[in-house]
PDB file of N, CA and C in Angstrom:
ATOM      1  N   UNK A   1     107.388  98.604  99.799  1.00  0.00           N
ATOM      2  CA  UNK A   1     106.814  98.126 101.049  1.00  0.00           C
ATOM      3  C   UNK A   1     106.098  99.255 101.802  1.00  0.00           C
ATOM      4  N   UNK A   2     107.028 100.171 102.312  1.00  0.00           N
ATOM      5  CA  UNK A   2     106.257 101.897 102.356  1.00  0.00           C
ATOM      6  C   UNK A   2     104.384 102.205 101.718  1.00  0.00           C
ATOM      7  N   UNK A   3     105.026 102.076 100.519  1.00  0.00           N
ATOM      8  CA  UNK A   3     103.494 102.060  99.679  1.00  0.00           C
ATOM      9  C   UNK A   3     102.663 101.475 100.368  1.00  0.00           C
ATOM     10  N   UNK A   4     102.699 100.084 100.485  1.00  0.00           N
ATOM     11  CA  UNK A   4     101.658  99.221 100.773  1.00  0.00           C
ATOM     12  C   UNK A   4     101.222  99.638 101.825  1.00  0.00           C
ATOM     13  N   UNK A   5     102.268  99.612 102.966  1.00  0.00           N
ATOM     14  CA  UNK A   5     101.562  99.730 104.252  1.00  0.00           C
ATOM     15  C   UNK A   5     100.821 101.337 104.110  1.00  0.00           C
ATOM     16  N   UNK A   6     101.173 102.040 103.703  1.00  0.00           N
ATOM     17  CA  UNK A   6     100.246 103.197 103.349  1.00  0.00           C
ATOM     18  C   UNK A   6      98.740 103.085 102.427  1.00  0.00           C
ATOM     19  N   UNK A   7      99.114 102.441 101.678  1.00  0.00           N
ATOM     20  CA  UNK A   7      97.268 101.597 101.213  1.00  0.00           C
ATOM     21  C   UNK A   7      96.571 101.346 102.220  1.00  0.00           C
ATOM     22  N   UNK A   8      97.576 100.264 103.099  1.00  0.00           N
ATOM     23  CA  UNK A   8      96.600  99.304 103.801  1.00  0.00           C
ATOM     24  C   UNK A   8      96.233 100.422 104.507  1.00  0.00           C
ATOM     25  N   UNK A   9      96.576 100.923 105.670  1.00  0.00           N
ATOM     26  CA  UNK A   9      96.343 101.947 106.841  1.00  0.00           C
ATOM     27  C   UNK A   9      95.276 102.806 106.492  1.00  0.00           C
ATOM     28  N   UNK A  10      95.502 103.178 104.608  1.00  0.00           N
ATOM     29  CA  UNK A  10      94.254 104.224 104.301  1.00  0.00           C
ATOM     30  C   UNK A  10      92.918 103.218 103.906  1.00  0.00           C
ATOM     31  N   UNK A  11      93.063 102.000 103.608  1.00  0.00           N
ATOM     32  CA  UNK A  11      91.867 101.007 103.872  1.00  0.00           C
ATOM     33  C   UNK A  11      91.204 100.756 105.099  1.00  0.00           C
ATOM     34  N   UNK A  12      92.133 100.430 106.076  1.00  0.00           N
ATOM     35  CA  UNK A  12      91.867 100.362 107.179  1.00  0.00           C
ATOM     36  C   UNK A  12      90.615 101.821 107.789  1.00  0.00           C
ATOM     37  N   UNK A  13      91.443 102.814 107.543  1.00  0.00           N
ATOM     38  CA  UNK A  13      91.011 104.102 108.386  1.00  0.00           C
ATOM     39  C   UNK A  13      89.529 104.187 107.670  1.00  0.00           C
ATOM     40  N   UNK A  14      89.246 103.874 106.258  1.00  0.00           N
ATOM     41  CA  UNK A  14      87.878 104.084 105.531  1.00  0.00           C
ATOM     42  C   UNK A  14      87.034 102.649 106.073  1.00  0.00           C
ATOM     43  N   UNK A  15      87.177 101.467 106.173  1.00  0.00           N
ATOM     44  CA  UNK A  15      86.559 100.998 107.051  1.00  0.00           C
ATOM     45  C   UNK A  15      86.059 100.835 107.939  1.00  0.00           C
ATOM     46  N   UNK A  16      86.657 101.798 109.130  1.00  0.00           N
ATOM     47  CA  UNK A  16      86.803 102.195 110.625  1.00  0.00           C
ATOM     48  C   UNK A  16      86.017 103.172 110.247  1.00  0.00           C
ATOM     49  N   UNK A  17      85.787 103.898 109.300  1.00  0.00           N
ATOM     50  CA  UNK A  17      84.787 104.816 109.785  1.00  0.00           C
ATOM     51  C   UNK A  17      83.406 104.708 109.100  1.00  0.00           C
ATOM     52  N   UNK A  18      83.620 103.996 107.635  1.00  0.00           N
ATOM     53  CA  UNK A  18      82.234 103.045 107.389  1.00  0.00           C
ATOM     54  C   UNK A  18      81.601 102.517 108.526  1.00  0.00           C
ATOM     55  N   UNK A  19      82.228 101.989 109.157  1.00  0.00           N
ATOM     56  CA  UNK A  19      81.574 100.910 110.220  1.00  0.00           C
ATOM     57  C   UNK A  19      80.820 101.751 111.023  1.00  0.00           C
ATOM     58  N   UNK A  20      81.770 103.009 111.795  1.00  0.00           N
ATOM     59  CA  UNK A  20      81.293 104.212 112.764  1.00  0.00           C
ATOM     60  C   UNK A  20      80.335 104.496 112.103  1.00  0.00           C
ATOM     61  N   UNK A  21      79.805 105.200 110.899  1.00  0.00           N
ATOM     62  CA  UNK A  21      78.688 105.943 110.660  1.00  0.00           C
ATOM     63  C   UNK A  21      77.692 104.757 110.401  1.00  0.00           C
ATOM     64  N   UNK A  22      77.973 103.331 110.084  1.00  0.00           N
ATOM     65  CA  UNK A  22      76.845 102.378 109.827  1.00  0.00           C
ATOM     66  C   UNK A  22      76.161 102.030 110.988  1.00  0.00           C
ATOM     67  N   UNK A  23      77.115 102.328 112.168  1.00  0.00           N
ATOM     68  CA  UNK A  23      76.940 101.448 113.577  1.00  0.00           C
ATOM     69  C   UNK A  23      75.449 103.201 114.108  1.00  0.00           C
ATOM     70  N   UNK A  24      75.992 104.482 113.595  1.00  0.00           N
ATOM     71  CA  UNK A  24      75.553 105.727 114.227  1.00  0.00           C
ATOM     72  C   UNK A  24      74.150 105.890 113.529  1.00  0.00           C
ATOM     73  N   UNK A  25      73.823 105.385 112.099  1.00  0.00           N
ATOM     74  CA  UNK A  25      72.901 105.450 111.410  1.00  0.00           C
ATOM     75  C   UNK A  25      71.440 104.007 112.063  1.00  0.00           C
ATOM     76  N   UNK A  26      72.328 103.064 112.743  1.00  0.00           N
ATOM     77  CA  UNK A  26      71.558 102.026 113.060  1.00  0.00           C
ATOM     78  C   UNK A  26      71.134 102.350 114.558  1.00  0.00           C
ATOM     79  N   UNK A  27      71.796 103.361 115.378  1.00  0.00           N
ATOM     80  CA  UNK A  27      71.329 103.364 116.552  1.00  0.00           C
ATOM     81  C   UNK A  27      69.828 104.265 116.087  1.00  0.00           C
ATOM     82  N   UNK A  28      70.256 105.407 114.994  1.00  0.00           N
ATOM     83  CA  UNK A  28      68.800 106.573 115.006  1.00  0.00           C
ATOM     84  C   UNK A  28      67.710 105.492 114.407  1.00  0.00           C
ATOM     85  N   UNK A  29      67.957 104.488 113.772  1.00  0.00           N
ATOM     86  CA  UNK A  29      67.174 103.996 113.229  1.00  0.00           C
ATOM     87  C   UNK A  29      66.337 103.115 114.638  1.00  0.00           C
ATOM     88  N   UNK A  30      67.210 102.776 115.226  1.00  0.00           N
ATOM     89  CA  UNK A  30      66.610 102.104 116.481  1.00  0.00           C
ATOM     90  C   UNK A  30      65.798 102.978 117.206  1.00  0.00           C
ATOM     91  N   UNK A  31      65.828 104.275 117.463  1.00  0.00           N
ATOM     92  CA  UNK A  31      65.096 104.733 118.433  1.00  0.00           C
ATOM     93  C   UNK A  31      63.919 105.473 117.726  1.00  0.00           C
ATOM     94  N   UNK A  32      63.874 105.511 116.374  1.00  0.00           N
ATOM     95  CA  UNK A  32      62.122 105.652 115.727  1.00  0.00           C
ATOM     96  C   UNK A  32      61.610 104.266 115.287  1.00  0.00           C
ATOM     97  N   UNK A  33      62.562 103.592 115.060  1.00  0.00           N
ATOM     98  CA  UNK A  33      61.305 102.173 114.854  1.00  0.00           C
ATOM     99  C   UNK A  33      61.923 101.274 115.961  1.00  0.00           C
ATOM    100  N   UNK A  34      61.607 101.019 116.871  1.00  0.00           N
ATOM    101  CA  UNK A  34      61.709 100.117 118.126  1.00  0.00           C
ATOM    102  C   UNK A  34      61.328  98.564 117.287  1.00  0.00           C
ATOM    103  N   UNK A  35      60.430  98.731 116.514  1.00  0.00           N
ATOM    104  CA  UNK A  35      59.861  96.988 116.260  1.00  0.00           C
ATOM    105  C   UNK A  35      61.209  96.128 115.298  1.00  0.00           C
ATOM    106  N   UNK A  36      61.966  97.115 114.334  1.00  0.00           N
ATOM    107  CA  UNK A  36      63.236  97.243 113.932  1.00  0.00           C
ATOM    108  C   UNK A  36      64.268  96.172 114.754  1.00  0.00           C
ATOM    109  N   UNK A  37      64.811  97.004 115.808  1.00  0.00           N
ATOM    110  CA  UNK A  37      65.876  95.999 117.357  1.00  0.00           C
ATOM    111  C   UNK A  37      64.771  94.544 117.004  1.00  0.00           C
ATOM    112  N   UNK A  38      63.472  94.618 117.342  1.00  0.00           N
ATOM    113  CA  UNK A  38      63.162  93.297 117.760  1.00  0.00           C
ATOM    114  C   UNK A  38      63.043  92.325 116.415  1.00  0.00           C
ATOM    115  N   UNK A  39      62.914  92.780 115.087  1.00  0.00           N
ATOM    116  CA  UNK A  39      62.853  91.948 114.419  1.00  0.00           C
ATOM    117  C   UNK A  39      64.593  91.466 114.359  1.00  0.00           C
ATOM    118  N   UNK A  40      65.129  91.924 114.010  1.00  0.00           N
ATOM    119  CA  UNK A  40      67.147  91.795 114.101  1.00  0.00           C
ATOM    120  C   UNK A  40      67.303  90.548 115.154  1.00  0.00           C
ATOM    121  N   UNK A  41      67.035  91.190 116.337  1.00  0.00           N
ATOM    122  CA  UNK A  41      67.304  90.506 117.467  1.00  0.00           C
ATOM    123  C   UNK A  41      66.460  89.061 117.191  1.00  0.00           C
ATOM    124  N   UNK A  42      65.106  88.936 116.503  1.00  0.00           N
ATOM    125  CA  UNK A  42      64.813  87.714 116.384  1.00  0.00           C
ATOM    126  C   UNK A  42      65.364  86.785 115.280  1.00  0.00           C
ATOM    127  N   UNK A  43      65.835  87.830 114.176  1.00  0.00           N
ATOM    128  CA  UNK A  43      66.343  86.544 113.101  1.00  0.00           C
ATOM    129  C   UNK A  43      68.011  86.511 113.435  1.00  0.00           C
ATOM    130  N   UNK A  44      68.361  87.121 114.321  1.00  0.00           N
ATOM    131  CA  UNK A  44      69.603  86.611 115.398  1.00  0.00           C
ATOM    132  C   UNK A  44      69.331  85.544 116.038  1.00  0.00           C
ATOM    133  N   UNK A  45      68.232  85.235 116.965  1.00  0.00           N
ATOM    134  CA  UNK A  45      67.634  84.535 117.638  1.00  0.00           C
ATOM    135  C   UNK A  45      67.684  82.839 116.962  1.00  0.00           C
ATOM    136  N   UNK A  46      67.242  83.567 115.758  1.00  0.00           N
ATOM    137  CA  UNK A  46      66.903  82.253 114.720  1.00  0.00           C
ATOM    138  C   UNK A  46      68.142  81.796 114.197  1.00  0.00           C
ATOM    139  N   UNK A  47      68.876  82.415 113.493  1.00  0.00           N
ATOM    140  CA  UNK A  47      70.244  82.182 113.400  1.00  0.00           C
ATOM    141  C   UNK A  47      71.201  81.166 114.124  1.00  0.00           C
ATOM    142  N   UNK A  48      70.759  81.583 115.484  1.00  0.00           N
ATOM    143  CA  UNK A  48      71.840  81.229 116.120  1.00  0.00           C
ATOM    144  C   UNK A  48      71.207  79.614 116.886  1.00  0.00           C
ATOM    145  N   UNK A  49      69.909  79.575 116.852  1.00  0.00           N
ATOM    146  CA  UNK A  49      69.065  78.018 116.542  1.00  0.00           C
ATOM    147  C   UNK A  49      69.216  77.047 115.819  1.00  0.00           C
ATOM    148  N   UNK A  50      69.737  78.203 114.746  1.00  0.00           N
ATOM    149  CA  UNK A  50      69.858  76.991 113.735  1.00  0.00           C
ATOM    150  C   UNK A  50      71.104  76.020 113.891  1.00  0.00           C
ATOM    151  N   UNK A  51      70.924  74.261 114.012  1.00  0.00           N
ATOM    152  CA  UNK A  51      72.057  73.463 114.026  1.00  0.00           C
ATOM    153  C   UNK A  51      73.193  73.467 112.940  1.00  0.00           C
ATOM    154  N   UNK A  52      74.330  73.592 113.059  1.00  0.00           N
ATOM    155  CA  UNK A  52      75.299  73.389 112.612  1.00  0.00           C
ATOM    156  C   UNK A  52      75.925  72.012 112.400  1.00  0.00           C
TER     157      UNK A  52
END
């Protein structure tokens, strides 16, 4: 049981920081291509139009 929860926690912690450097790589990307945010933000836009 030990084990596991020691997997999980070291899954956890490599996710948590995948995410951090994906989230840190998408802000630099935002502030040299500005048109970037607006295309995202529009097929968000669209996305979220679409009926369910």
């Amino acid at each position: 049981m030990r084990n596991f929860l020691k997997v999980f926690f070291l899954l956890f912690m490599i996710t948590l920081i995948i995410l951090f450097t994906n989230v840190k790589s998408q802000e630099l990307l935002v502030e040299d291509h500005p048109t970037i945010t607006i295309q995202k933000a529009n097929t968000l836009k669209n996305l979220s139009d679409i009926p369910y």
